[in-house]
N, C-alpha and C. Protein backbone atom coordinates (compact mmCIF):
# COMPACT_ATOMS: atom_id res chain seq x y z
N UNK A 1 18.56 23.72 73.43
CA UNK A 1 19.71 23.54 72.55
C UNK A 1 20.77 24.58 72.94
N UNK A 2 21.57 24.36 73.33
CA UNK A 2 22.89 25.04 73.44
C UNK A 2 23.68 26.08 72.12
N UNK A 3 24.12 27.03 72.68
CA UNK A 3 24.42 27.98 71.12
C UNK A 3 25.38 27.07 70.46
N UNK A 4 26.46 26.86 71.25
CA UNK A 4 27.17 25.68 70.07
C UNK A 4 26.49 24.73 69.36
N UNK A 5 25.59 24.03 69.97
CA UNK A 5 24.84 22.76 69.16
C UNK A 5 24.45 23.86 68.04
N UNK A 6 23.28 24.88 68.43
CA UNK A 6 22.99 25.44 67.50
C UNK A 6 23.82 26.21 65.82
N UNK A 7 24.76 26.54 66.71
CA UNK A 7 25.88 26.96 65.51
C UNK A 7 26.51 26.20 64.43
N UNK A 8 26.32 24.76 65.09
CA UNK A 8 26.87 23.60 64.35
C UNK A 8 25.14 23.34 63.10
N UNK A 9 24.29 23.34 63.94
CA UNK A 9 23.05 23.23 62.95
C UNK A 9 22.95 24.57 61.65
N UNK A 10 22.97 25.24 62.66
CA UNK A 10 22.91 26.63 61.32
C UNK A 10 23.97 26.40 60.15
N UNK A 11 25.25 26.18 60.40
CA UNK A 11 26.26 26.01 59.46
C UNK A 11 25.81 24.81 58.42
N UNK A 12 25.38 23.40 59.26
CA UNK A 12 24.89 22.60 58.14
C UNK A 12 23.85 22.83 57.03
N UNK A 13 22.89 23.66 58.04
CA UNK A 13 21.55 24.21 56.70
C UNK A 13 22.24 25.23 56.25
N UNK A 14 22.60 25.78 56.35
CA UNK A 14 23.32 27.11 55.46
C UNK A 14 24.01 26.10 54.39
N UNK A 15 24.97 24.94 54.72
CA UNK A 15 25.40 24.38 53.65
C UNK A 15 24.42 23.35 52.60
N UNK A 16 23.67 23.41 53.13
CA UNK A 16 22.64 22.40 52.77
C UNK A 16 22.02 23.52 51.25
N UNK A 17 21.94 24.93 51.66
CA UNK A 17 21.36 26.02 51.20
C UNK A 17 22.08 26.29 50.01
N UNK A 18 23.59 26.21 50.13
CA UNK A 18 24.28 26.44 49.04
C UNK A 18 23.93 25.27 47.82
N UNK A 19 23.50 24.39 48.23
CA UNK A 19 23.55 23.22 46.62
C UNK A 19 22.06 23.94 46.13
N UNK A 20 21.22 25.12 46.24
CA UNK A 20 19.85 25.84 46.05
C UNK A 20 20.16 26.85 45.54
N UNK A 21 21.16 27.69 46.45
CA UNK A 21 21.32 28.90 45.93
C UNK A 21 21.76 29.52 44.00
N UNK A 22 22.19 28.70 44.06
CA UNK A 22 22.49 28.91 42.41
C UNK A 22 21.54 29.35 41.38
N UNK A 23 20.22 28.13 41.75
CA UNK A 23 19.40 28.46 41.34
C UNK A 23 18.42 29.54 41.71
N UNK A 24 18.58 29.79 42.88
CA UNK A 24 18.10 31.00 43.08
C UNK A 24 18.34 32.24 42.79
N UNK A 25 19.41 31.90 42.55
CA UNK A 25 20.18 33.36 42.15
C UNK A 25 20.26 33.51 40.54
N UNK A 26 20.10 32.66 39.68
CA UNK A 26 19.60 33.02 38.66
C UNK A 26 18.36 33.59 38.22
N UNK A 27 17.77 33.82 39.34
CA UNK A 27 16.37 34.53 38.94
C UNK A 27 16.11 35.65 40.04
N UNK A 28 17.54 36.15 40.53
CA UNK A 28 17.33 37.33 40.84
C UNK A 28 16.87 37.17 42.72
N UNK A 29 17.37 35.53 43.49
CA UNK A 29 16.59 35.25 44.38
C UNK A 29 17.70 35.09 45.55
N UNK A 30 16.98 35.09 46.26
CA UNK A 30 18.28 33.90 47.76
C UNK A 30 17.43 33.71 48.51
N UNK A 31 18.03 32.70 49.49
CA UNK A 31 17.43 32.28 50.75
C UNK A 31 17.79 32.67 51.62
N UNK A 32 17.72 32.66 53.08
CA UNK A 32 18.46 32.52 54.47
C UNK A 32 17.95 32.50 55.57
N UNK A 33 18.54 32.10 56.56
CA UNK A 33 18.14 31.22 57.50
C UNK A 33 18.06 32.33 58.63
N UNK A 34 16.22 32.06 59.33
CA UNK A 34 16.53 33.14 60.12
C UNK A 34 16.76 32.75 61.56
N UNK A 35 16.15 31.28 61.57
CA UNK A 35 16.21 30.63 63.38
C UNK A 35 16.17 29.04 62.94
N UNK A 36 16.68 28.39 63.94
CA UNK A 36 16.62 27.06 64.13
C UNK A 36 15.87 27.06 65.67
N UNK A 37 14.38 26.27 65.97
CA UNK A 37 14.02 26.48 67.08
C UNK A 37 14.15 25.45 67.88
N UNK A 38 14.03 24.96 69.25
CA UNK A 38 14.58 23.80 70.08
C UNK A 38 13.58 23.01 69.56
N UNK A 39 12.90 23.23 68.51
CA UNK A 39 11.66 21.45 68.18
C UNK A 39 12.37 21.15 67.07
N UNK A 40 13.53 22.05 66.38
CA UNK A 40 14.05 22.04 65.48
C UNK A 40 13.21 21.91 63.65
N UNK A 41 12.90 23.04 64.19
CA UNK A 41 11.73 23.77 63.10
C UNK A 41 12.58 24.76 62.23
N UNK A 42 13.56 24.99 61.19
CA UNK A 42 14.16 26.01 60.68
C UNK A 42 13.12 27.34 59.73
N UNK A 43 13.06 28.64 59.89
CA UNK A 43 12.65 29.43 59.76
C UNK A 43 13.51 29.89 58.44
N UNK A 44 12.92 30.30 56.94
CA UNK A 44 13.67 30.72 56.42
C UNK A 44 12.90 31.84 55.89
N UNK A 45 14.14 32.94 55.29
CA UNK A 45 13.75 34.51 54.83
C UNK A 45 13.65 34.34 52.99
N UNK A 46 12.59 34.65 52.61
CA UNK A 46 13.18 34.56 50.97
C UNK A 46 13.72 36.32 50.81
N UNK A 47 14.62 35.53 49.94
CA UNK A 47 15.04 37.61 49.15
C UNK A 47 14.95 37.82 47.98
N UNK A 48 15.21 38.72 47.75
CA UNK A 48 14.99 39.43 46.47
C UNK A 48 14.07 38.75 45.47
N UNK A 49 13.81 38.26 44.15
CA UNK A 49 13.06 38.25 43.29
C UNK A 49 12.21 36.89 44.32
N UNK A 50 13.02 36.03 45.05
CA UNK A 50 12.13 34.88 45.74
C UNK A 50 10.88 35.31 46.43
N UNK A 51 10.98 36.27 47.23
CA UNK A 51 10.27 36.95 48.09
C UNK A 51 8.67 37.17 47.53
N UNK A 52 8.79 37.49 46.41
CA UNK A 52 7.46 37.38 45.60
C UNK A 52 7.21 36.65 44.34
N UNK A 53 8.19 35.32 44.50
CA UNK A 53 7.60 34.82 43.25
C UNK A 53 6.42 34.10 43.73
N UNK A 54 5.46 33.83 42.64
CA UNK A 54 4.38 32.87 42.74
C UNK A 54 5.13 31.11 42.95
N UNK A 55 6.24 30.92 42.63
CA UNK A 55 6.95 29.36 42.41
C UNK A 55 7.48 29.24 44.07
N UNK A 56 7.42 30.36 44.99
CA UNK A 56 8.41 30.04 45.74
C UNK A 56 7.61 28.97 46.97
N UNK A 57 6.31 28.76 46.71
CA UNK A 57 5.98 27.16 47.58
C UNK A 57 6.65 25.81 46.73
N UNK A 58 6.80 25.95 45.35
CA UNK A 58 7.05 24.85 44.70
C UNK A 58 8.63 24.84 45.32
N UNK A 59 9.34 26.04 45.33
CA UNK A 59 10.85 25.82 45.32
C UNK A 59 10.52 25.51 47.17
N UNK A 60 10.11 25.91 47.95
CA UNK A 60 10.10 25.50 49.47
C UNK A 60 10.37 24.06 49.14
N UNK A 61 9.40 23.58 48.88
CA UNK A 61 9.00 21.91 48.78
C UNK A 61 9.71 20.94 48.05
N UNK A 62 10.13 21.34 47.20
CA UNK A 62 11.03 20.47 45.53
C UNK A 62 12.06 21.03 46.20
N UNK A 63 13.12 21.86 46.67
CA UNK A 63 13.77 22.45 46.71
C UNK A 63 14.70 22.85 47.89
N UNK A 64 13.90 24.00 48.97
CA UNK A 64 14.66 24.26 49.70
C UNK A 64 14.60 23.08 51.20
N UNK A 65 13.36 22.79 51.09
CA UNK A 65 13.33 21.63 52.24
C UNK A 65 13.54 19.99 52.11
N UNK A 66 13.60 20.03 50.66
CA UNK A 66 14.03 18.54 50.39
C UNK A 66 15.85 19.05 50.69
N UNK A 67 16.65 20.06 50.38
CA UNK A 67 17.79 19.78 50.31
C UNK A 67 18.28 19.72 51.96
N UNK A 68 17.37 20.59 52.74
CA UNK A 68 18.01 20.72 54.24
C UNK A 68 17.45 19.50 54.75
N UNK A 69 16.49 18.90 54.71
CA UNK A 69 16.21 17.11 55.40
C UNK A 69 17.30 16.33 54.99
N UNK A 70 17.43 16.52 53.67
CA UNK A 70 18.23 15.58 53.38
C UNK A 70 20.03 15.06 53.64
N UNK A 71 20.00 16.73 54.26
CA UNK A 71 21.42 17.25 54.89
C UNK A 71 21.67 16.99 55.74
N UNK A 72 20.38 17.53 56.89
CA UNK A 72 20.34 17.63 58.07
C UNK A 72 19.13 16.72 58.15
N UNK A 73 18.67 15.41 58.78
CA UNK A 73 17.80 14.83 58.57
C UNK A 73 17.32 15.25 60.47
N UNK A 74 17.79 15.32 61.34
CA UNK A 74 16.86 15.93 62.56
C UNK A 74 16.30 17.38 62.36
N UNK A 75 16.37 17.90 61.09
CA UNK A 75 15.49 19.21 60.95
C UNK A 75 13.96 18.03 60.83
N UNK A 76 12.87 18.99 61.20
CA UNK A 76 11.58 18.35 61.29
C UNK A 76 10.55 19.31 59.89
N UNK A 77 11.02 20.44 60.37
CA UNK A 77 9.91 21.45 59.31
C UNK A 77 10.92 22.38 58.82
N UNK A 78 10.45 23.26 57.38
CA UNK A 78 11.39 24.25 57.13
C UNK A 78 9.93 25.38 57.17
N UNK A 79 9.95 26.73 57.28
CA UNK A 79 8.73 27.55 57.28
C UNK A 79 9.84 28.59 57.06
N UNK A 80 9.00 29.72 55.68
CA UNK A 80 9.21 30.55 55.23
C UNK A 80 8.33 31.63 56.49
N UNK A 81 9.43 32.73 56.76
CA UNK A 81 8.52 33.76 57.26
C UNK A 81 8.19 34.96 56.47
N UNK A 82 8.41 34.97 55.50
CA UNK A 82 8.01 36.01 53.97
C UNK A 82 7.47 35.40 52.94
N UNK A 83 7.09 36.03 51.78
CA UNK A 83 6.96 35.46 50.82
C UNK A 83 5.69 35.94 50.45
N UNK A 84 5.27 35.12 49.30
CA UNK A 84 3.86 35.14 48.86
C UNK A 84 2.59 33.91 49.62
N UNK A 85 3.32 33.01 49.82
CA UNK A 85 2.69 31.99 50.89
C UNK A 85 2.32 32.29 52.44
N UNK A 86 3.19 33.15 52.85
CA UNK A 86 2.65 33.73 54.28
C UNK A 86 2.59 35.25 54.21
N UNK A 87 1.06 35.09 54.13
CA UNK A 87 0.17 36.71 53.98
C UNK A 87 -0.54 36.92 55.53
């Protein structure tokens, strides 16, 4: 993937991220995006209160990866590299 292709992908999940963030941020949380890889696998960081909630597989699933498929439908996987789910 080329950095432009890529730059154009990051910008869409990042926007994809904002219709989430709200809710995340009412509980003290955020997301962000740390890689898009050439199988087009997006890597995301949880922060602050997300980082250790017990909900944050429910919000992966209900949430942060239903909104980026649905944005970006050639994303394939979303994977948290923090959290309480990857120990």
């Amino acid at each position: 993937m080329l950095d432009s292709e890529k730059k154009v992908l990051l910008a869409r999940v990042d926007k994809a991220l904002d219709t989430v963030r709200p809710h995340l941020k009412v509980d003290g949380g955020n997301v962000e995006v740390v890689d898009i890889s050439d199988d087009m696998m997006v890597s995301i960081k949880w922060l602050g209160n997300c980082e250790f909630c017990s909900m944050s597989a429910m919000t992966m699933r209900a949430g942060i990866k239903e909104a980026i498929i649905q944005q970006v439908p050639e994303i394939k996987e979303v994977i948290p590299v923090n959290g309480v789910a990857v120990a």
